[in-house]
PDB file of N, CA and C in Angstrom:
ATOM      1  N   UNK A   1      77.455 170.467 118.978  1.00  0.00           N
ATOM      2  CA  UNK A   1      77.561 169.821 120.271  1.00  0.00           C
ATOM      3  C   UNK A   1      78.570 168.688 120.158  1.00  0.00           C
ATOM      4  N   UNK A   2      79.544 168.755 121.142  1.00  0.00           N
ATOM      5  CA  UNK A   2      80.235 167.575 120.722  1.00  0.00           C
ATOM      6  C   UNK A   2      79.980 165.949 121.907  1.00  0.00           C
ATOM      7  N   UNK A   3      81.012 165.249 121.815  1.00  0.00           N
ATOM      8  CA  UNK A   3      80.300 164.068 121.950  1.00  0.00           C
ATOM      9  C   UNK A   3      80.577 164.094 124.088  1.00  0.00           C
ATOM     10  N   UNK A   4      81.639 165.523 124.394  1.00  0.00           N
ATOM     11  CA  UNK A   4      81.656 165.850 126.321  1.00  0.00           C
ATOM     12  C   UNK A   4      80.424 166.194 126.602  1.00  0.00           C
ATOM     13  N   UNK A   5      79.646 167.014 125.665  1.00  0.00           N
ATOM     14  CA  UNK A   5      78.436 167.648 126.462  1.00  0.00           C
ATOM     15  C   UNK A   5      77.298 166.311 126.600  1.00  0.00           C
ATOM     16  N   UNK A   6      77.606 165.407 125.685  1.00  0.00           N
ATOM     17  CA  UNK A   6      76.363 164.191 125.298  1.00  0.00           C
ATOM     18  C   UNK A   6      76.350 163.390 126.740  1.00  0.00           C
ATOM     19  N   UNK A   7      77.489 163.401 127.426  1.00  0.00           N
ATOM     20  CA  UNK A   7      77.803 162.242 128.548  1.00  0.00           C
ATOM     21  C   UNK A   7      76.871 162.575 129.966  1.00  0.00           C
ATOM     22  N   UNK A   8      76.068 163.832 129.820  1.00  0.00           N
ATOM     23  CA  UNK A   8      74.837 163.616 130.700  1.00  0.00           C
ATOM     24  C   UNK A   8      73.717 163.181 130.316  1.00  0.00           C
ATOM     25  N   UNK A   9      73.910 162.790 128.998  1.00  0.00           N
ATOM     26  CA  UNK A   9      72.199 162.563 128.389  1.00  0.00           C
ATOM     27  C   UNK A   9      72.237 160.908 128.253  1.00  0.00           C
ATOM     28  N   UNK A  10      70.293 160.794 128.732  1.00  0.00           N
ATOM     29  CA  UNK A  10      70.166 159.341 128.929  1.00  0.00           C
ATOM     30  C   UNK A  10      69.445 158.600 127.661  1.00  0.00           C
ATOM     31  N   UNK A  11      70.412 157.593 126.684  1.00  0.00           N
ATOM     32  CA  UNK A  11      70.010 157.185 125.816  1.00  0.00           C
ATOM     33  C   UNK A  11      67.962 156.818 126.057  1.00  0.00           C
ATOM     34  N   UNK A  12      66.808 157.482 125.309  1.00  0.00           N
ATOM     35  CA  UNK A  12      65.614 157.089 125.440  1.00  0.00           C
ATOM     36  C   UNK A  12      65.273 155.440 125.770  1.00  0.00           C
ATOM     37  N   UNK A  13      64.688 155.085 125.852  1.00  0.00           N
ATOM     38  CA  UNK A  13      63.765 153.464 126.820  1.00  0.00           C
ATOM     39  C   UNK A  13      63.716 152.885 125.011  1.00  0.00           C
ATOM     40  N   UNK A  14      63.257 153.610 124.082  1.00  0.00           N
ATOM     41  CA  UNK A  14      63.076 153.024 122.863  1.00  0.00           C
ATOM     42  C   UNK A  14      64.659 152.737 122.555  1.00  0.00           C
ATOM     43  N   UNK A  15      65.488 153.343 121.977  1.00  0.00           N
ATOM     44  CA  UNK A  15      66.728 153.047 122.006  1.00  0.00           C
ATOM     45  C   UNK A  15      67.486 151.860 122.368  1.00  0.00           C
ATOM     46  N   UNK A  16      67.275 151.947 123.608  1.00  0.00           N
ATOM     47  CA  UNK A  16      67.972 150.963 124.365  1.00  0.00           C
ATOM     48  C   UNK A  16      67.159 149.477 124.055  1.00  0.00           C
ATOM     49  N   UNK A  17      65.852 149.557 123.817  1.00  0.00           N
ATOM     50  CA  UNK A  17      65.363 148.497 123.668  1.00  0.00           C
ATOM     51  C   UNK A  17      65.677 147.614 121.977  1.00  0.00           C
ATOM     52  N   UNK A  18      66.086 148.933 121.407  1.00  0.00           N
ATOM     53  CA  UNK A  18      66.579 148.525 119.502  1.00  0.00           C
ATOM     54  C   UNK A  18      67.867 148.019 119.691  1.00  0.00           C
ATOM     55  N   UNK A  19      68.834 148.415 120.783  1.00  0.00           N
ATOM     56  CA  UNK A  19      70.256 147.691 120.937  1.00  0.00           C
ATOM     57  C   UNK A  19      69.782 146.369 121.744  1.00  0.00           C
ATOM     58  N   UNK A  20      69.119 145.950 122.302  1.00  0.00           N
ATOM     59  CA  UNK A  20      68.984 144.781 122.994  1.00  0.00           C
ATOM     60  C   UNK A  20      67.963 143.807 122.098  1.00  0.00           C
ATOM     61  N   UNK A  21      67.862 144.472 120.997  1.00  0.00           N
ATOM     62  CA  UNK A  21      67.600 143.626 119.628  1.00  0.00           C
ATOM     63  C   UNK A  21      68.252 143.374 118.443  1.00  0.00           C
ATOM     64  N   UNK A  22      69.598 143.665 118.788  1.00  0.00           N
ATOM     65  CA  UNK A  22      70.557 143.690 118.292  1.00  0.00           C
ATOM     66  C   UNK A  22      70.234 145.235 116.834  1.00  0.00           C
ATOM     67  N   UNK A  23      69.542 146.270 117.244  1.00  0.00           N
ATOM     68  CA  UNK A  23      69.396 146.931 116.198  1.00  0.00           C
ATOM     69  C   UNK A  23      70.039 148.625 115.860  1.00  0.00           C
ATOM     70  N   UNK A  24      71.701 148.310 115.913  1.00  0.00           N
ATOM     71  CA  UNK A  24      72.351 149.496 116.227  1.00  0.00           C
ATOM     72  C   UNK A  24      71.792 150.626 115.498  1.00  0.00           C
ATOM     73  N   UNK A  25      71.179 150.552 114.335  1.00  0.00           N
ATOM     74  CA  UNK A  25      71.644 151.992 113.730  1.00  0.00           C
ATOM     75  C   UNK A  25      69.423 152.399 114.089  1.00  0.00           C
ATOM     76  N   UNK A  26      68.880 151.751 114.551  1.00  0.00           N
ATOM     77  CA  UNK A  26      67.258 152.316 115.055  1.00  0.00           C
ATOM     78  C   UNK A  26      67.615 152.534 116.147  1.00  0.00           C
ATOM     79  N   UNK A  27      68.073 152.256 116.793  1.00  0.00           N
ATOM     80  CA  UNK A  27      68.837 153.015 118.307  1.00  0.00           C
ATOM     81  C   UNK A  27      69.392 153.982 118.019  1.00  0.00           C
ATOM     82  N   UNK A  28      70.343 154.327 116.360  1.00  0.00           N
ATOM     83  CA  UNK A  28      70.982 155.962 116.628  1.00  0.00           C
ATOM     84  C   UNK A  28      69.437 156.394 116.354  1.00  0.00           C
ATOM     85  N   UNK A  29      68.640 156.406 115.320  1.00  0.00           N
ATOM     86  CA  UNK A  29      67.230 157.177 114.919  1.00  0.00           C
ATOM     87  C   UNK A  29      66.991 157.461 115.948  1.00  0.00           C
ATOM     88  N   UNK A  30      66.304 156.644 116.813  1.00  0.00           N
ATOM     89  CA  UNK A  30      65.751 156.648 117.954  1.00  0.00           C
ATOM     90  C   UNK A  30      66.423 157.948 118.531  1.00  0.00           C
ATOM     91  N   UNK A  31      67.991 157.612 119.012  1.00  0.00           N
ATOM     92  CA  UNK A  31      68.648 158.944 119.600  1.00  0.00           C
ATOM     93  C   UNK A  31      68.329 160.204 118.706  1.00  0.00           C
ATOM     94  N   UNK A  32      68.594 160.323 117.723  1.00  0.00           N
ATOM     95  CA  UNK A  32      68.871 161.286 116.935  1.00  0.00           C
ATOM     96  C   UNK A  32      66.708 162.232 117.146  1.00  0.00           C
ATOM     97  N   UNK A  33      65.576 161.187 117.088  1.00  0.00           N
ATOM     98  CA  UNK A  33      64.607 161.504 116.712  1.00  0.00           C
ATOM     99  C   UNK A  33      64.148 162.545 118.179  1.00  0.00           C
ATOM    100  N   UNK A  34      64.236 161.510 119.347  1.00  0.00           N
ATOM    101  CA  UNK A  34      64.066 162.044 120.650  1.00  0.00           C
ATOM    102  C   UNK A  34      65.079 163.444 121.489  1.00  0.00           C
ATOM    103  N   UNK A  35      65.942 162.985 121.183  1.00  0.00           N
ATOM    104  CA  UNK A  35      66.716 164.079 121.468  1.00  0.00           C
ATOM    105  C   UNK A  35      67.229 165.583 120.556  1.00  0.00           C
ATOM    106  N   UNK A  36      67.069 165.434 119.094  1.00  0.00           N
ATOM    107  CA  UNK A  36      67.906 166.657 118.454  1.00  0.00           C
ATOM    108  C   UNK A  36      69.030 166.388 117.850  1.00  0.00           C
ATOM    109  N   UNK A  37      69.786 165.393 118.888  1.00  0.00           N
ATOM    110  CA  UNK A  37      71.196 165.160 118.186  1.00  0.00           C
ATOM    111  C   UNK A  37      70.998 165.265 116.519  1.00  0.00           C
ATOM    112  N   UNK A  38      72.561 165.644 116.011  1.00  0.00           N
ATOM    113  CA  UNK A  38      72.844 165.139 115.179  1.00  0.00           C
ATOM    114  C   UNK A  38      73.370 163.868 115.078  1.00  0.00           C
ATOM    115  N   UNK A  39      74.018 163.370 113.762  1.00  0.00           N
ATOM    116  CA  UNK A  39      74.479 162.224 113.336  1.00  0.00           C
ATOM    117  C   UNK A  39      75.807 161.522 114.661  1.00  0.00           C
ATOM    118  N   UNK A  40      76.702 162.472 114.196  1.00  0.00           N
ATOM    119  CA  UNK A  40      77.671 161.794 114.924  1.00  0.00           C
ATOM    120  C   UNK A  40      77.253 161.801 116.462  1.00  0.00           C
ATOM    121  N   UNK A  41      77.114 162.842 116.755  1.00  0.00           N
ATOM    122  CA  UNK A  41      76.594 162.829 118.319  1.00  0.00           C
ATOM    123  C   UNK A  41      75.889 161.543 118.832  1.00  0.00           C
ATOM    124  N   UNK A  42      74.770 161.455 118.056  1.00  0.00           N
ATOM    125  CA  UNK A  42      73.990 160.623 118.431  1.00  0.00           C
ATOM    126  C   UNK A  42      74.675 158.999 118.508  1.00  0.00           C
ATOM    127  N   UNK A  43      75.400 158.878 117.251  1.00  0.00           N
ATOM    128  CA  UNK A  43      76.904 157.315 117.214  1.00  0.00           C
ATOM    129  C   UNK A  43      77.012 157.717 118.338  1.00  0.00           C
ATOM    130  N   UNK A  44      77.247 158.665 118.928  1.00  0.00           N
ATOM    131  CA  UNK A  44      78.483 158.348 119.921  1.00  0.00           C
ATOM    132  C   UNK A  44      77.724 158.048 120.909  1.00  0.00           C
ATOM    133  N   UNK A  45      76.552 158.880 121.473  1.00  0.00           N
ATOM    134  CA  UNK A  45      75.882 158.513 122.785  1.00  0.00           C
ATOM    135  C   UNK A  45      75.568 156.877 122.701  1.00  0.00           C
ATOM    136  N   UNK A  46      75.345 156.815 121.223  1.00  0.00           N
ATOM    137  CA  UNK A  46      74.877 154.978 121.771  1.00  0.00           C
ATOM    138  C   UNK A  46      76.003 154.329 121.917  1.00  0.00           C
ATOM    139  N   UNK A  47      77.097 154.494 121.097  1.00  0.00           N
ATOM    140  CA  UNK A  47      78.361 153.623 121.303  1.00  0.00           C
ATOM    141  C   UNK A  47      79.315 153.829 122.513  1.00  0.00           C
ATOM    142  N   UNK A  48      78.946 154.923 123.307  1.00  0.00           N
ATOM    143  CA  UNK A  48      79.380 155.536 124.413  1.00  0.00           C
ATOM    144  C   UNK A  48      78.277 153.972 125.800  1.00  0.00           C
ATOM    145  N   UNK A  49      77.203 154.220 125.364  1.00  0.00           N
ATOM    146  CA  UNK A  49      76.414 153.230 126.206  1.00  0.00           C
ATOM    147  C   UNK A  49      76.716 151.987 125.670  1.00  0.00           C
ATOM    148  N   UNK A  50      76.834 151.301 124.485  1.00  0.00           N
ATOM    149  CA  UNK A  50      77.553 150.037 124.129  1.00  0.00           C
ATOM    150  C   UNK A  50      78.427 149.647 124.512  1.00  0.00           C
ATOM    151  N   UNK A  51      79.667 150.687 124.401  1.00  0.00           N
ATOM    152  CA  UNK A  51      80.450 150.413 125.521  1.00  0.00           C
ATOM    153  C   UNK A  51      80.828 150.200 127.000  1.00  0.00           C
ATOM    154  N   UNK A  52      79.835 150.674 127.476  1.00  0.00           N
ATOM    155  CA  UNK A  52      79.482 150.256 128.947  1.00  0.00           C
ATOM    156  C   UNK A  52      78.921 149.076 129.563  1.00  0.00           C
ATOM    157  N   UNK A  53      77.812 148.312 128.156  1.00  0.00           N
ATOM    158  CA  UNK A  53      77.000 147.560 128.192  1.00  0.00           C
ATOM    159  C   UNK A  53      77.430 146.407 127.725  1.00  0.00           C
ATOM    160  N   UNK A  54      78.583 145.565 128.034  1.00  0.00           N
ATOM    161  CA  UNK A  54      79.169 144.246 127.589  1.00  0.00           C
ATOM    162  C   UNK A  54      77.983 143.196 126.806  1.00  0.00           C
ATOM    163  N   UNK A  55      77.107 143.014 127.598  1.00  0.00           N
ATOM    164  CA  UNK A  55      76.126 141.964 127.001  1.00  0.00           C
ATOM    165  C   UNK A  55      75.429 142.556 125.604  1.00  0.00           C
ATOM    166  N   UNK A  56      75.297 144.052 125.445  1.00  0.00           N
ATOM    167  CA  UNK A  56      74.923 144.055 124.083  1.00  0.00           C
ATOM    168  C   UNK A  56      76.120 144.388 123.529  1.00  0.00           C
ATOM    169  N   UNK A  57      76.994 144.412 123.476  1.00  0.00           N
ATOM    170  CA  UNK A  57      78.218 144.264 122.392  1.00  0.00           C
ATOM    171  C   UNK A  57      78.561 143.301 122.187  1.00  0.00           C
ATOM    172  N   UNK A  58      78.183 142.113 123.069  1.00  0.00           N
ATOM    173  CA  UNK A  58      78.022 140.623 122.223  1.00  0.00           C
ATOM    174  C   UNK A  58      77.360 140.271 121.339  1.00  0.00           C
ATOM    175  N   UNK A  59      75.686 140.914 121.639  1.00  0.00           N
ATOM    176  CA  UNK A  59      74.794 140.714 120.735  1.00  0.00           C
ATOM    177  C   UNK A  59      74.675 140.981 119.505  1.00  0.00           C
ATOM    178  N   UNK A  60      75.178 142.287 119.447  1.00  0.00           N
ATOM    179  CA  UNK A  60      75.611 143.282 118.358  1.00  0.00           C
ATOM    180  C   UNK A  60      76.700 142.139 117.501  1.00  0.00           C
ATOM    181  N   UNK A  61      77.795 141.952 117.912  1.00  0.00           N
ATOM    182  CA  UNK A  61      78.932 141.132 117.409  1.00  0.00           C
ATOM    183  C   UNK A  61      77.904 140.050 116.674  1.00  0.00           C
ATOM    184  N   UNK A  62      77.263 139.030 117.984  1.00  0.00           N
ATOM    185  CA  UNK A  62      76.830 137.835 117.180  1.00  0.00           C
ATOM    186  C   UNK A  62      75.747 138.433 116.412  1.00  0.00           C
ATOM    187  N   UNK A  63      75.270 139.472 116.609  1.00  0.00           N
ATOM    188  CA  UNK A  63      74.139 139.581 115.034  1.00  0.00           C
ATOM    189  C   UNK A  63      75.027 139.660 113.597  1.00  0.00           C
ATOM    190  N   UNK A  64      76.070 140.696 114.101  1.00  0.00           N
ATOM    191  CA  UNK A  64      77.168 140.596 112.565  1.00  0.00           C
ATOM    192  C   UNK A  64      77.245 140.128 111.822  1.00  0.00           C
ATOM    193  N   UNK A  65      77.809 138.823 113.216  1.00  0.00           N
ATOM    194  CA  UNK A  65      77.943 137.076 112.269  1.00  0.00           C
ATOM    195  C   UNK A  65      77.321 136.345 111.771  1.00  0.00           C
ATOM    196  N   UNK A  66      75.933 136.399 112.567  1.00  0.00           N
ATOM    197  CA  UNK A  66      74.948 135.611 111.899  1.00  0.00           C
ATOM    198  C   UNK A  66      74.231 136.494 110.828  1.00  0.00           C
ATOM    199  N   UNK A  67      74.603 137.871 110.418  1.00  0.00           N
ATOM    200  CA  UNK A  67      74.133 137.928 108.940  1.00  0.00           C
ATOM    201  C   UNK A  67      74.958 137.889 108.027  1.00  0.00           C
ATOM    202  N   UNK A  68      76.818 137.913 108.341  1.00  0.00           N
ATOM    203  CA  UNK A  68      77.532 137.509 107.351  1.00  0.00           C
ATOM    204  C   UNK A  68      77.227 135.874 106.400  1.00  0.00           C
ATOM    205  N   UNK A  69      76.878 134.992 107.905  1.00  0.00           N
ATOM    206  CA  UNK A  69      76.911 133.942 107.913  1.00  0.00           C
ATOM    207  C   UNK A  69      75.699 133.328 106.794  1.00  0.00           C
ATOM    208  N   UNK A  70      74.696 133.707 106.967  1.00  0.00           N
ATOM    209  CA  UNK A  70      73.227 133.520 106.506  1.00  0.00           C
ATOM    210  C   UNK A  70      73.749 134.128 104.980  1.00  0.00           C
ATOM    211  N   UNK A  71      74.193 135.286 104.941  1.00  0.00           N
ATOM    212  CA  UNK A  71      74.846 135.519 103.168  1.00  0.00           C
ATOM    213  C   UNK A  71      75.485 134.555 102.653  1.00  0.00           C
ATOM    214  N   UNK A  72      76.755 134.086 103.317  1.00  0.00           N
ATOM    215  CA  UNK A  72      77.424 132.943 102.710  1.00  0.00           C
ATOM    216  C   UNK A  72      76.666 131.604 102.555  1.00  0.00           C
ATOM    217  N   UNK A  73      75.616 131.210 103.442  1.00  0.00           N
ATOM    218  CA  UNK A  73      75.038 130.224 103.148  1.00  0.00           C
ATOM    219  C   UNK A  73      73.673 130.112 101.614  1.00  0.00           C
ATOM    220  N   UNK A  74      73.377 131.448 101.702  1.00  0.00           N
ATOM    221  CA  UNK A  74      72.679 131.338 100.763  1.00  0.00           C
ATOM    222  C   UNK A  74      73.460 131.296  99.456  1.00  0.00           C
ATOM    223  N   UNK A  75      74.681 132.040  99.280  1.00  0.00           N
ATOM    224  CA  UNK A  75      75.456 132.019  98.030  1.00  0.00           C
ATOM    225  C   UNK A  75      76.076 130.925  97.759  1.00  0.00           C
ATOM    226  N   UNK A  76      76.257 129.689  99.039  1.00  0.00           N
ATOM    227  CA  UNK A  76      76.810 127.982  98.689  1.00  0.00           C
ATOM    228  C   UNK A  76      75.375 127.772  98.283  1.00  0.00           C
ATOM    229  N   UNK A  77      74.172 127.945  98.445  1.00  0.00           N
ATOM    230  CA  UNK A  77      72.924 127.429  97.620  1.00  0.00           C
ATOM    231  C   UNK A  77      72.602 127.877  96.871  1.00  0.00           C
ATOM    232  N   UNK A  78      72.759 129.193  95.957  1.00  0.00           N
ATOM    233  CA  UNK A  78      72.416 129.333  94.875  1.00  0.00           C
ATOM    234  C   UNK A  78      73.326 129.088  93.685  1.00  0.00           C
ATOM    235  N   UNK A  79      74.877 128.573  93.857  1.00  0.00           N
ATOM    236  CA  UNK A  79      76.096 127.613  93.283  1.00  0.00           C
ATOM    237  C   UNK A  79      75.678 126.131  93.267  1.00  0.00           C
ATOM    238  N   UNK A  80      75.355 125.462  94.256  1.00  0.00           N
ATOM    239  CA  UNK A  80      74.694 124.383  94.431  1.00  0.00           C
ATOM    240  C   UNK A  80      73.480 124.672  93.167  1.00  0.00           C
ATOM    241  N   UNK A  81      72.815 124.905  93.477  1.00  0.00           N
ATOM    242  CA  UNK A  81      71.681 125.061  92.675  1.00  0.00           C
ATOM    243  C   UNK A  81      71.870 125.243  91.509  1.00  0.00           C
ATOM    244  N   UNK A  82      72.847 126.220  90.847  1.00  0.00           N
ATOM    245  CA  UNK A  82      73.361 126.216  89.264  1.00  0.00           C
ATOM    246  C   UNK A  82      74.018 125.076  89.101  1.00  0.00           C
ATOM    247  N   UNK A  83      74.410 124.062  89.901  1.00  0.00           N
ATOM    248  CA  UNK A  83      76.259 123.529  89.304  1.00  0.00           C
ATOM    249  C   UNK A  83      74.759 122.049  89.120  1.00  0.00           C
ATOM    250  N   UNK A  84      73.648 122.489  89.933  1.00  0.00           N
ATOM    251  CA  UNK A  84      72.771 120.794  89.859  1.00  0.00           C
ATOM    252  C   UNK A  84      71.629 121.264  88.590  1.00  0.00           C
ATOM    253  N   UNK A  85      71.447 122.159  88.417  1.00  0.00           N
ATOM    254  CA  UNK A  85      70.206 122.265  87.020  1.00  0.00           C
ATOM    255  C   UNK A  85      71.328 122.989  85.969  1.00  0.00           C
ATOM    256  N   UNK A  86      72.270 123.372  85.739  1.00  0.00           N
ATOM    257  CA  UNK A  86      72.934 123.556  84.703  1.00  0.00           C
ATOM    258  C   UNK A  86      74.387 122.577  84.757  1.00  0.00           C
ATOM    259  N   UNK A  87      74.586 121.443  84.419  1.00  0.00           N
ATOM    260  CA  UNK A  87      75.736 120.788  84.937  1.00  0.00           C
ATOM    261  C   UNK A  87      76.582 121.083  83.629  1.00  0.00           C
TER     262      UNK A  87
END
């Protein structure tokens, strides 16, 4: 099935509710579990609706950042933390 025939199908209520928690890839499950899709199909129906949906492609974005962000902060504290008990 490719991703023309997907553009009548309505991403499930669970789905949509995992992207508005910023939780892209339990939104593809979700697609993939309820519907049949396969893999790519299923990317696409949600990123097909992401793209439509401005306010969660912000969310999505700022979740990104705030887990790049939260990595880098923990790796300035566990440097901190060596450079102060091993000087």
């Amino acid at each position: 099935m490719n991703s023309d025939n997907n553009s009548g199908l309505q991403l499930p209520a669970a789905a949509i509710t995992a992207l508005q928690m910023g939780n892209m890839i339990e939104a593809i499950r979700i697609v993939r579990r309820e519907t049949g899709l396969g893999l790519k199909d299923a990317k696409d129906l949600v990123d097909a609706y992401v793209a439509r949906h401005p306010e969660v492609q912000e969310l999505l974005r700022s979740k990104s950042k705030g887990g790049a962000l939260g990595w880098i902060v923990m790796l300035l504290l566990a440097i901190a933390a060596v450079v102060y008990f091993f000087p």
